[in-house]
Protein backbone atom coordinates (compact mmCIF):
# COMPACT_ATOMS: atom_id res chain seq x y z
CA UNK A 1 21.22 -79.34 4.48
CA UNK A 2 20.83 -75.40 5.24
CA UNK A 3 22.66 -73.68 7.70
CA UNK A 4 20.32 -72.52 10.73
CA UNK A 5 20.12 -69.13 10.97
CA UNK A 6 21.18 -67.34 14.32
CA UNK A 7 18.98 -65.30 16.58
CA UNK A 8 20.68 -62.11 16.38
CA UNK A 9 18.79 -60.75 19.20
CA UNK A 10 20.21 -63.48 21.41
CA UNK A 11 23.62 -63.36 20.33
CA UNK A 12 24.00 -60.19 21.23
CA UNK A 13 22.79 -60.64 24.79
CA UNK A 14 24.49 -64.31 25.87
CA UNK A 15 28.01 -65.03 25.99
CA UNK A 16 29.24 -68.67 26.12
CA UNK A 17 31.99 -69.42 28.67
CA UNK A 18 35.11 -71.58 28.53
CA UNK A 19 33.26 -73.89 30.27
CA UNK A 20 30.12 -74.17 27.56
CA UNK A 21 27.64 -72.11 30.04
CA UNK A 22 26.10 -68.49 28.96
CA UNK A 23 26.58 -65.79 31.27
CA UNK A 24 24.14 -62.90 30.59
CA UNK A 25 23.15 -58.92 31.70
CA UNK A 26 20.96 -58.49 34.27
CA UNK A 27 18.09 -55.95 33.85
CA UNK A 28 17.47 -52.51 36.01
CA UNK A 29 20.89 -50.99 35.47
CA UNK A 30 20.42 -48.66 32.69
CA UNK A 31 18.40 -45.51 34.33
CA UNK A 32 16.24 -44.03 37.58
CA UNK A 33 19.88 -45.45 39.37
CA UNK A 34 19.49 -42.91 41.91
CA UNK A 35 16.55 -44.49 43.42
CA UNK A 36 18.43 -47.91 43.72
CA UNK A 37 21.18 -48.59 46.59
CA UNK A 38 24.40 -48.82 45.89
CA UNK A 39 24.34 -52.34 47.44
CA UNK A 40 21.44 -53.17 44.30
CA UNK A 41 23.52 -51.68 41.70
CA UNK A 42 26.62 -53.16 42.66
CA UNK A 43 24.99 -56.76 42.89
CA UNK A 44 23.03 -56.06 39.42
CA UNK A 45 26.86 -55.53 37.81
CA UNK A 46 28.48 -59.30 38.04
CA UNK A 47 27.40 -61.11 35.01
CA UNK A 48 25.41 -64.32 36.07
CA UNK A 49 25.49 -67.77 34.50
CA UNK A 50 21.71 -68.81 33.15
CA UNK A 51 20.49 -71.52 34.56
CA UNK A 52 20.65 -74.97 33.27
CA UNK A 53 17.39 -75.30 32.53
CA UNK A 54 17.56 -72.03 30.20
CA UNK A 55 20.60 -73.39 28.40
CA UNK A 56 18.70 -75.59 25.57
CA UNK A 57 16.86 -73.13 24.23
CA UNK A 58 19.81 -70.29 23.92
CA UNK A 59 22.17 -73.67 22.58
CA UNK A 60 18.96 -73.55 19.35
CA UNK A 61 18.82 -69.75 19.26
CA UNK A 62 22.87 -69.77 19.04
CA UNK A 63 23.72 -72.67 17.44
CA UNK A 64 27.68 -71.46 16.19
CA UNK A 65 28.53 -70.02 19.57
């Protein structure tokens, strides 16, 4: 049986916890910051946990994480 080849794309933007969850970036923090509150940009800057729902299809996309 092959090896299954990982999504490089998606490795590189989900982490896996200790727990077995993926914690990912949020978008709208990269430029026009200046426009955005500081409130926004400091709530954009905690990495979130995807939602459970999400996680089956990263768990096929990153199979050896």
């Amino acid at each position: 049986m092959p090896k299954i080849k990982t999504n490089r794309g998606a490795a590189k933007r989900f982490k896996k916890t200790g727990a077995g969850h993926y914690k990912h970036k949020q978008s709208h923090l990269r430029h026009l910051l200046s426009s955005k509150t500081s409130k926004r940009k400091r709530q954009l800057g905690p990495h979130p946990v995807l939602k459970h729902a999400d996680e089956k299809m990263i768990r096929e996309l990153i199979p050896y994480k």
